[in-house]
PDB file of N, CA and C in Angstrom:
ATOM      1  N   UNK A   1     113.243 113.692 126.865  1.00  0.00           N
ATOM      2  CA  UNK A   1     112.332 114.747 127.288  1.00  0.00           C
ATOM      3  C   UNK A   1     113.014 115.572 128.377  1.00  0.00           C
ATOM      4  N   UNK A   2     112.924 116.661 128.110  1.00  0.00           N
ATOM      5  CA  UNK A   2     113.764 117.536 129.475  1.00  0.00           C
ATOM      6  C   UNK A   2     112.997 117.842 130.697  1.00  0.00           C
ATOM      7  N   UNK A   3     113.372 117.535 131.682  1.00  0.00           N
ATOM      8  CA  UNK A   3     112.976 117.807 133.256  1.00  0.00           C
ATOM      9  C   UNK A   3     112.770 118.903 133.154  1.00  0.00           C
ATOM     10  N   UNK A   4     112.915 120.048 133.045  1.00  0.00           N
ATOM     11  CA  UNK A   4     111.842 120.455 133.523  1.00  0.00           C
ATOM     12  C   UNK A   4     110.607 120.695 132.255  1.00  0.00           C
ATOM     13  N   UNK A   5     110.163 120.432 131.523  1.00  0.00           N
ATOM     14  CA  UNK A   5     108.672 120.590 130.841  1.00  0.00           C
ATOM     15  C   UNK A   5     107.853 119.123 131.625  1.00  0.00           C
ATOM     16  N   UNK A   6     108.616 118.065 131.570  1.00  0.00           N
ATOM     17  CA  UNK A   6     108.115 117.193 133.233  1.00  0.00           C
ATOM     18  C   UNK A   6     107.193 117.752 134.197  1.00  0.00           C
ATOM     19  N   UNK A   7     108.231 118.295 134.948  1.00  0.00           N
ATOM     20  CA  UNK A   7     107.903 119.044 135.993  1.00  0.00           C
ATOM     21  C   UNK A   7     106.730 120.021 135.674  1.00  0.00           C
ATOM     22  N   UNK A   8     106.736 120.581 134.579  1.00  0.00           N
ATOM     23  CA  UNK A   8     106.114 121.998 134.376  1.00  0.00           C
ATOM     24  C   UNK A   8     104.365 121.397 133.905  1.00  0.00           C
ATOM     25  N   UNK A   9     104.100 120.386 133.416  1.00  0.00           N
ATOM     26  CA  UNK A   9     103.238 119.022 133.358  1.00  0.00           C
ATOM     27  C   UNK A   9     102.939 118.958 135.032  1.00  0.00           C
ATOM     28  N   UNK A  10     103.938 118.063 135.058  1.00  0.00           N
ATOM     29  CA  UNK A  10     102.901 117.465 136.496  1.00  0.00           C
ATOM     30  C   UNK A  10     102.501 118.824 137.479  1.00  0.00           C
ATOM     31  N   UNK A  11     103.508 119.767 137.429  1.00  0.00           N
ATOM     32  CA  UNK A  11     103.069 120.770 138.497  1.00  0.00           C
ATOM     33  C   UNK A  11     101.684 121.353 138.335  1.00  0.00           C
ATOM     34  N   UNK A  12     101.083 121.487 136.728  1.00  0.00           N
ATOM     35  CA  UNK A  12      99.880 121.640 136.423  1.00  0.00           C
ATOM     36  C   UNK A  12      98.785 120.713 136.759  1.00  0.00           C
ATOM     37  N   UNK A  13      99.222 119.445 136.497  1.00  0.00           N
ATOM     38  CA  UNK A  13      98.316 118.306 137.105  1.00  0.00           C
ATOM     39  C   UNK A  13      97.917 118.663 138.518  1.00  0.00           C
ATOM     40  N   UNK A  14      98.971 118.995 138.956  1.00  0.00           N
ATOM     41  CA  UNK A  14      98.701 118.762 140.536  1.00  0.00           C
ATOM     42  C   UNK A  14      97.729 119.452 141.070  1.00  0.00           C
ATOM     43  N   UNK A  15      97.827 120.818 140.111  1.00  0.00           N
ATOM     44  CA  UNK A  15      97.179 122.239 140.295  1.00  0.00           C
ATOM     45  C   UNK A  15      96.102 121.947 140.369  1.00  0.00           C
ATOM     46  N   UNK A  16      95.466 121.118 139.345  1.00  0.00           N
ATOM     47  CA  UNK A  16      93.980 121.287 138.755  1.00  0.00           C
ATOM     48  C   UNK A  16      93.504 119.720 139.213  1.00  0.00           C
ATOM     49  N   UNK A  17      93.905 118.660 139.263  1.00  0.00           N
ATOM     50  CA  UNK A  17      93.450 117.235 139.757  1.00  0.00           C
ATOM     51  C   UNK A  17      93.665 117.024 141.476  1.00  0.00           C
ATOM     52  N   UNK A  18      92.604 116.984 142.048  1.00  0.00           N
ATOM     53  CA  UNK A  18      92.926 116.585 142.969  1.00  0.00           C
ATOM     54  C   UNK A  18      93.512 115.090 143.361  1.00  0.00           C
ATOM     55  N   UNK A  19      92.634 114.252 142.774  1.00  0.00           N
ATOM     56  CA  UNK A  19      92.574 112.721 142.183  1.00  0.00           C
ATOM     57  C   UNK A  19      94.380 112.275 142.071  1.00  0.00           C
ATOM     58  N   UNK A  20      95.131 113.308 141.062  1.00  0.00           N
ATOM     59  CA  UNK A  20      96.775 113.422 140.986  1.00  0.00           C
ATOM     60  C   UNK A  20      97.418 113.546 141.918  1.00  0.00           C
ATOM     61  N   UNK A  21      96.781 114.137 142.942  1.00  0.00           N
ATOM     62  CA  UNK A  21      97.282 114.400 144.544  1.00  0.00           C
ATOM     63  C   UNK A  21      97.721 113.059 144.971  1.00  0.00           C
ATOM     64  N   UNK A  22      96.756 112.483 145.060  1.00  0.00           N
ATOM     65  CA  UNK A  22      96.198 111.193 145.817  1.00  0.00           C
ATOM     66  C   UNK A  22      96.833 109.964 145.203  1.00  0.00           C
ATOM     67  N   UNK A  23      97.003 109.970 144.128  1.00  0.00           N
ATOM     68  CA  UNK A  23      97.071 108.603 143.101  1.00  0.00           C
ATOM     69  C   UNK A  23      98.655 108.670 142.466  1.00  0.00           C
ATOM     70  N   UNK A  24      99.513 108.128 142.165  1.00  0.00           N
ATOM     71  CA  UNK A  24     100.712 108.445 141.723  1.00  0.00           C
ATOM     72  C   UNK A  24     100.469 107.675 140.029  1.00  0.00           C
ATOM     73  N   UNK A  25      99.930 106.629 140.211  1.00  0.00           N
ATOM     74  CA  UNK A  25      98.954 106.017 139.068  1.00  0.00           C
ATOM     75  C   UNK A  25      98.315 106.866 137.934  1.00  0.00           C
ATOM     76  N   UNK A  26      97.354 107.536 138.808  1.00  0.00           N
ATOM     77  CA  UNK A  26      96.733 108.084 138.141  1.00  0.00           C
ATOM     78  C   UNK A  26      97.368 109.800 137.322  1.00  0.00           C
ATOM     79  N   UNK A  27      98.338 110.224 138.643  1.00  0.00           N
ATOM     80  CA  UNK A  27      99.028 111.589 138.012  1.00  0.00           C
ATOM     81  C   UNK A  27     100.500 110.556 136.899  1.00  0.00           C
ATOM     82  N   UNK A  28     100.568 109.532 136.867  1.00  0.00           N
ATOM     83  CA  UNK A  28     101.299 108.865 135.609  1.00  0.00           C
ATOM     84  C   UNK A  28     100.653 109.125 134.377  1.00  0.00           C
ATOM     85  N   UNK A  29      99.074 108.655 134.417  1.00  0.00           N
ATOM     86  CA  UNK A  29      98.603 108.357 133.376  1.00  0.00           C
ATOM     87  C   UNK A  29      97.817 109.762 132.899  1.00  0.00           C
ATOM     88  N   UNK A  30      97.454 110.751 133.728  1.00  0.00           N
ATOM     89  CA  UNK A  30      97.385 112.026 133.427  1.00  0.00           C
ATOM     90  C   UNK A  30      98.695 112.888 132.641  1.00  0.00           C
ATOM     91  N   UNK A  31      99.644 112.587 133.242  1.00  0.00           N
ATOM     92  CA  UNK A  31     100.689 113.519 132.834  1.00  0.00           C
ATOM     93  C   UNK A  31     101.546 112.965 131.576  1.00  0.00           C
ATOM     94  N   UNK A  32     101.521 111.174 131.327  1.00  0.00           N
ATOM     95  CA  UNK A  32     101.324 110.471 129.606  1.00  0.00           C
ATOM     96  C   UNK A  32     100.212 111.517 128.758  1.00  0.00           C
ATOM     97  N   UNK A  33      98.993 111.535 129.254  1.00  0.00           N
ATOM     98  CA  UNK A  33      98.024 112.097 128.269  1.00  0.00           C
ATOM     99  C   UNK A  33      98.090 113.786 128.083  1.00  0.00           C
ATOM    100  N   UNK A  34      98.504 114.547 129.011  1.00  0.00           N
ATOM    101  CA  UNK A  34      98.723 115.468 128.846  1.00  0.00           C
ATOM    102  C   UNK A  34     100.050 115.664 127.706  1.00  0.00           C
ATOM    103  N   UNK A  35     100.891 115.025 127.827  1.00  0.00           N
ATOM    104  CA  UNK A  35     102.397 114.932 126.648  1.00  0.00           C
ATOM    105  C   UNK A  35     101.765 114.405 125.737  1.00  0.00           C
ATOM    106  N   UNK A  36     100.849 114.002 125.082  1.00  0.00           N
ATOM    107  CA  UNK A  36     100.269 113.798 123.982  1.00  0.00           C
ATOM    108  C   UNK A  36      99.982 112.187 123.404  1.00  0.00           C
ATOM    109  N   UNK A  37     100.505 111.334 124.678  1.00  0.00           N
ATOM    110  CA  UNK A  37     100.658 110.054 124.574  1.00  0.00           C
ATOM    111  C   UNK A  37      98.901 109.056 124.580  1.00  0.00           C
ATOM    112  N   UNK A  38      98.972 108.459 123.496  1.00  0.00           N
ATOM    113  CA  UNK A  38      97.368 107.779 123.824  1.00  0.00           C
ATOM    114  C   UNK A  38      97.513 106.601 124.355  1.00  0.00           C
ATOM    115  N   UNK A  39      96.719 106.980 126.075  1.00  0.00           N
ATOM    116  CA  UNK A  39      96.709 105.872 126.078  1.00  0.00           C
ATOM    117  C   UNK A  39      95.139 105.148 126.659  1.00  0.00           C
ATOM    118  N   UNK A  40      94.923 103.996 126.427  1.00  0.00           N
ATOM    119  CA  UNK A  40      93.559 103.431 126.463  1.00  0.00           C
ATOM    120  C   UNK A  40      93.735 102.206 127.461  1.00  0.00           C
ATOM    121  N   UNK A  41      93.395 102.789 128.403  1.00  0.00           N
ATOM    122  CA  UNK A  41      93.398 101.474 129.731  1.00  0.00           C
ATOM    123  C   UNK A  41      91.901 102.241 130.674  1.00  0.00           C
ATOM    124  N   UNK A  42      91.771 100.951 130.581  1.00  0.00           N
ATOM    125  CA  UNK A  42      89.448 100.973 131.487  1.00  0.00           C
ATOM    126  C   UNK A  42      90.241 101.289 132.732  1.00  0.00           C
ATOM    127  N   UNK A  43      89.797 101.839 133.394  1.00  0.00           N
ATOM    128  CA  UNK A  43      89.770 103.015 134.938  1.00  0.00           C
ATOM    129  C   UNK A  43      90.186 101.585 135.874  1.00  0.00           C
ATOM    130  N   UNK A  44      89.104 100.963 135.934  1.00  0.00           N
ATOM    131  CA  UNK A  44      89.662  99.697 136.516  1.00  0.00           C
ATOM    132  C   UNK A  44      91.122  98.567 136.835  1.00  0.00           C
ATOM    133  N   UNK A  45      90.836  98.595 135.620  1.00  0.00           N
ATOM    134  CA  UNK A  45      92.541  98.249 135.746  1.00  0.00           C
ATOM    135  C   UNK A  45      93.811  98.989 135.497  1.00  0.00           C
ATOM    136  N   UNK A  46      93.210 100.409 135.255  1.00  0.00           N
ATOM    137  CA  UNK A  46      94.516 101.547 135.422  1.00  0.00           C
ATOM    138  C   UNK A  46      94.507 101.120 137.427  1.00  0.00           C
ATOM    139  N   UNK A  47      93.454 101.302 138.102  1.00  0.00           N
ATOM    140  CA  UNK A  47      93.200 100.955 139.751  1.00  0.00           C
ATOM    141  C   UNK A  47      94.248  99.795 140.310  1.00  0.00           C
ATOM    142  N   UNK A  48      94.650  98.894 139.453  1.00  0.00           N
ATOM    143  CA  UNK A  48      94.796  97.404 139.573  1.00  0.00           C
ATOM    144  C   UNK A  48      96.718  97.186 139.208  1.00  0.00           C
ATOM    145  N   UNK A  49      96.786  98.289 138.420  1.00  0.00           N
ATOM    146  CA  UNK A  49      98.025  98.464 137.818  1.00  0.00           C
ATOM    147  C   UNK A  49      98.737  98.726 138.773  1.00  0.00           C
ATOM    148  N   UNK A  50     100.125  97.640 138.970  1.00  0.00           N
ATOM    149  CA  UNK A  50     101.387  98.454 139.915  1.00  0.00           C
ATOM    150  C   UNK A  50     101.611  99.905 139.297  1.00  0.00           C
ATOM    151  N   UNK A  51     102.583 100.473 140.296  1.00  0.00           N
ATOM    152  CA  UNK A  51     102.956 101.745 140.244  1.00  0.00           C
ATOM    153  C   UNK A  51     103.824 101.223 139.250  1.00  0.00           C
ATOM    154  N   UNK A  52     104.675 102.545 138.247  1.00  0.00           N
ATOM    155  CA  UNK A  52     105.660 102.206 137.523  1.00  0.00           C
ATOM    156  C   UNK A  52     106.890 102.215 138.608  1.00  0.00           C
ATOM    157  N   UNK A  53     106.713 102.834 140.368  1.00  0.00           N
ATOM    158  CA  UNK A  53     107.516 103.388 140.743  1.00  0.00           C
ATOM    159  C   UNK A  53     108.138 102.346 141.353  1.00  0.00           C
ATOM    160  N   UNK A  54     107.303 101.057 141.781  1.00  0.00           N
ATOM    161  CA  UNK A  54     107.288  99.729 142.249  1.00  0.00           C
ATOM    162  C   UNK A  54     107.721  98.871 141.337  1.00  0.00           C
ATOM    163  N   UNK A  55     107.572  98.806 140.254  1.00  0.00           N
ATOM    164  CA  UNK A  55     108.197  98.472 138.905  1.00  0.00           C
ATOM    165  C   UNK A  55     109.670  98.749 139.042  1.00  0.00           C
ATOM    166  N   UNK A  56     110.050  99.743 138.655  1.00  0.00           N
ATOM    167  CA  UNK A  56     111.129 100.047 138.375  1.00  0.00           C
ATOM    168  C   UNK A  56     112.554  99.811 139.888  1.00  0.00           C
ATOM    169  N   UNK A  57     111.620 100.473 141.213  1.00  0.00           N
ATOM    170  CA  UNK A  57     112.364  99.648 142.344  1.00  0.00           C
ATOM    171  C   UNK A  57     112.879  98.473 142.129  1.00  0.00           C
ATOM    172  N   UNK A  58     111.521  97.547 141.751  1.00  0.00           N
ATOM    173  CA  UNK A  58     111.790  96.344 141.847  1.00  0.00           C
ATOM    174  C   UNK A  58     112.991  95.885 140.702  1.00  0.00           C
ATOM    175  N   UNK A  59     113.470  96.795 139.540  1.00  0.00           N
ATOM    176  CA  UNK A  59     114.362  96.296 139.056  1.00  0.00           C
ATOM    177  C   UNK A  59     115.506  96.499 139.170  1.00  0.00           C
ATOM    178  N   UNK A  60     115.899  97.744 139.975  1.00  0.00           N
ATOM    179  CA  UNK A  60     116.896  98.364 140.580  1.00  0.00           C
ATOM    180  C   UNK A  60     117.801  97.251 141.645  1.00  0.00           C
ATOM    181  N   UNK A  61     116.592  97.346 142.571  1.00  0.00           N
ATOM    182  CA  UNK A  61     116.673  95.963 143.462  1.00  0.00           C
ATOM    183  C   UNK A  61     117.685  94.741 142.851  1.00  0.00           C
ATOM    184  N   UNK A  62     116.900  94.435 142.024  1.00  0.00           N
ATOM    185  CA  UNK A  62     117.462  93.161 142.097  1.00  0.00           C
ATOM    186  C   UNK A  62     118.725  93.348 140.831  1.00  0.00           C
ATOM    187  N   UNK A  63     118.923  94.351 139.800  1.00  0.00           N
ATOM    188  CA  UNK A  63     120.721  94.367 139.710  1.00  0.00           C
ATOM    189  C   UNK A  63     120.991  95.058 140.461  1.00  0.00           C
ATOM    190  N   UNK A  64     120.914  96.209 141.741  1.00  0.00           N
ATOM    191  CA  UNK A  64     122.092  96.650 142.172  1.00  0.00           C
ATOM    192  C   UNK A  64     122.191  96.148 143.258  1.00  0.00           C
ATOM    193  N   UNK A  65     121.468  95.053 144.080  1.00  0.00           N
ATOM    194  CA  UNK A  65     121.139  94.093 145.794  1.00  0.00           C
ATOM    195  C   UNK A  65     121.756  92.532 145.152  1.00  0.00           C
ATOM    196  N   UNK A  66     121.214  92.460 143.875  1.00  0.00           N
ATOM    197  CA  UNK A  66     121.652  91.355 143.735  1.00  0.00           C
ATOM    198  C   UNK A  66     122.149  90.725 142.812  1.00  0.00           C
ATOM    199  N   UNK A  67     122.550  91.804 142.007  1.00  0.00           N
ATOM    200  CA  UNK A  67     123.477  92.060 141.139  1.00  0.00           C
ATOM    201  C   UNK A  67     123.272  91.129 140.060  1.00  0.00           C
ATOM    202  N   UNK A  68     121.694  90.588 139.572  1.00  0.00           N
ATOM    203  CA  UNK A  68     121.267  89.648 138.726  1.00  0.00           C
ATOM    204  C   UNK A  68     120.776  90.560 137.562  1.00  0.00           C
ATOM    205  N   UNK A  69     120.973  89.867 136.265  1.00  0.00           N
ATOM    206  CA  UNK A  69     120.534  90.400 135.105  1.00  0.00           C
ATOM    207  C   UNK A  69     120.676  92.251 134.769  1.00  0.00           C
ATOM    208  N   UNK A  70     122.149  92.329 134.574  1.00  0.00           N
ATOM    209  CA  UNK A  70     122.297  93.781 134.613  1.00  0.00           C
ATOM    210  C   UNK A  70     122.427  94.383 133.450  1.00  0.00           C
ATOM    211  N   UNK A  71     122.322  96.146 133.007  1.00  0.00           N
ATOM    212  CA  UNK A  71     121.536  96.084 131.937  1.00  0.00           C
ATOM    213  C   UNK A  71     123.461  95.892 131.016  1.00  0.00           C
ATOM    214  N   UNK A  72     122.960  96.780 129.995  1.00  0.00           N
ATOM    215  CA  UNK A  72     124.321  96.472 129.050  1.00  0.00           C
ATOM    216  C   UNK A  72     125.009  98.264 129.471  1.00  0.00           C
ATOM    217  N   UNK A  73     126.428  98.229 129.014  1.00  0.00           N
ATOM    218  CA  UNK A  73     127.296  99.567 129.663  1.00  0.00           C
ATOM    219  C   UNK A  73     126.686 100.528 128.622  1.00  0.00           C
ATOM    220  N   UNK A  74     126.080 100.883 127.621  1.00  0.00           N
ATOM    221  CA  UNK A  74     125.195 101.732 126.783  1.00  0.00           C
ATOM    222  C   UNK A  74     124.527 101.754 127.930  1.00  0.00           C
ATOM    223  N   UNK A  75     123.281 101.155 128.350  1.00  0.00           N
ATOM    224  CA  UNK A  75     122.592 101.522 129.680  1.00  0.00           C
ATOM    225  C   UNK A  75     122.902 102.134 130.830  1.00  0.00           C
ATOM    226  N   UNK A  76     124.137 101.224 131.272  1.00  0.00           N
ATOM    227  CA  UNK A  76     124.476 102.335 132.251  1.00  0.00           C
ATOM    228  C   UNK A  76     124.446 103.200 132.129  1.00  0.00           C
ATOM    229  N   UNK A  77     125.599 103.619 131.113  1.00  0.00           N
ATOM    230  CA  UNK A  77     126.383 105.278 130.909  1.00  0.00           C
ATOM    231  C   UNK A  77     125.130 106.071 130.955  1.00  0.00           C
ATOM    232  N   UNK A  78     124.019 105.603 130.256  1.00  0.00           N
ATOM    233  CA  UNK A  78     122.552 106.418 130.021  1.00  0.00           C
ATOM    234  C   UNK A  78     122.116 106.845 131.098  1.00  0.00           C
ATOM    235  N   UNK A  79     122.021 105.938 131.928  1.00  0.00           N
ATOM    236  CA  UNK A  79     121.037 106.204 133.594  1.00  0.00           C
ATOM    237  C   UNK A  79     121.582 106.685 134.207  1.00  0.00           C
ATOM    238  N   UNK A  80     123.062 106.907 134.179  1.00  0.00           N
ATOM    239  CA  UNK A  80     124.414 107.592 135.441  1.00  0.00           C
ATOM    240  C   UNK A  80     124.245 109.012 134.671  1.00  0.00           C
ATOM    241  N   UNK A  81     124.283 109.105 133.218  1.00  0.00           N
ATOM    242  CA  UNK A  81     124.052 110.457 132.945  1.00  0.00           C
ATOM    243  C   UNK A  81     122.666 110.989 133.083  1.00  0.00           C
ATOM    244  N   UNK A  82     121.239 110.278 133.466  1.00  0.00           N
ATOM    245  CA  UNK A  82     120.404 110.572 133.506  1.00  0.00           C
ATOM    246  C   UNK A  82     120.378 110.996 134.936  1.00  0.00           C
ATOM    247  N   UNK A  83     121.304 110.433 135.915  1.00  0.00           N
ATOM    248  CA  UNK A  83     121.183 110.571 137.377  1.00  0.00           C
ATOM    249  C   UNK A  83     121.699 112.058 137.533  1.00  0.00           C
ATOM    250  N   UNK A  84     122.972 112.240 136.993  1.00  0.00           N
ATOM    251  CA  UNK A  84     123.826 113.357 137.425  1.00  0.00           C
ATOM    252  C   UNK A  84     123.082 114.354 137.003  1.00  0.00           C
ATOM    253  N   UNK A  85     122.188 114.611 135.386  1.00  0.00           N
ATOM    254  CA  UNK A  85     120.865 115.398 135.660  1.00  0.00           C
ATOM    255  C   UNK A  85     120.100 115.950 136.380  1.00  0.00           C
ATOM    256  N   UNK A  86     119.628 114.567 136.925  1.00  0.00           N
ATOM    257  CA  UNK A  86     118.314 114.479 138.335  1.00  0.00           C
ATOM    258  C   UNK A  86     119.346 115.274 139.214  1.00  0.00           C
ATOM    259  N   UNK A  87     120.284 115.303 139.285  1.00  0.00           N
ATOM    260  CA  UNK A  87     120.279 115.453 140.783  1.00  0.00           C
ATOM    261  C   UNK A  87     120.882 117.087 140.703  1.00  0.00           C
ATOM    262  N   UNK A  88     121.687 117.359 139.625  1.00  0.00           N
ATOM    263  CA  UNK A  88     121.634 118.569 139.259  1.00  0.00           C
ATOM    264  C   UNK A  88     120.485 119.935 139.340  1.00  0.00           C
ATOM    265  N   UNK A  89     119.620 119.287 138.355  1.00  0.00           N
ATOM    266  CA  UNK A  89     118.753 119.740 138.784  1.00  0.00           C
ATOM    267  C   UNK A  89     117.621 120.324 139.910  1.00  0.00           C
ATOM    268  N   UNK A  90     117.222 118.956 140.504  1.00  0.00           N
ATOM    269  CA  UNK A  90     116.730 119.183 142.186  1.00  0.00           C
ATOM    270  C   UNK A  90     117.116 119.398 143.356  1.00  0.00           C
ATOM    271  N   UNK A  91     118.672 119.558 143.011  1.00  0.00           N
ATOM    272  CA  UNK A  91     119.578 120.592 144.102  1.00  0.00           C
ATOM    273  C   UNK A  91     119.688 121.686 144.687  1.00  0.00           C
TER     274      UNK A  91
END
């Protein structure tokens, strides 16, 4: 998916949800449903759900701190080219 129609998504979320402001959760699961993604989780335990952002820290963490269970070099190459993107971009 290209960064910016991302961006061009959540920047609308942001516009119109206040709730998206506030919630990083909730502008996740807004900006899935806005891309056309179904998804069906009760309000409650969308509330209850880690962040994906805490998620994904947490896996960072522990291969690049502790260098346990790392992914395969297809992965890498993916995420280093996904980085040089990111950062391209928001420069």
């Amino acid at each position: 998916m290209e960064i910016q129609k991302i961006k061009d998504v959540v920047e609308e979320i942001l516009k119109e949800d206040t709730r998206a402001r506030n919630s990083d959760t909730w502008l996740i699961f807004q900006t899935l449903r806005a891309m056309g993604f179904n998804i069906f989780i009760d309000f409650k335990q969308l509330r209850e759900m880690p962040s994906f952002e805490t998620i994904t820290r947490s896996r960072r963490y522990i291969q690049n701190n502790e260098g346990k269970y790392l992914s395969d070099e297809q992965m890498i190459k993916l995420r280093k080219e996904q980085e040089i993107k990111h950062k391209e971009y928001f420069s």
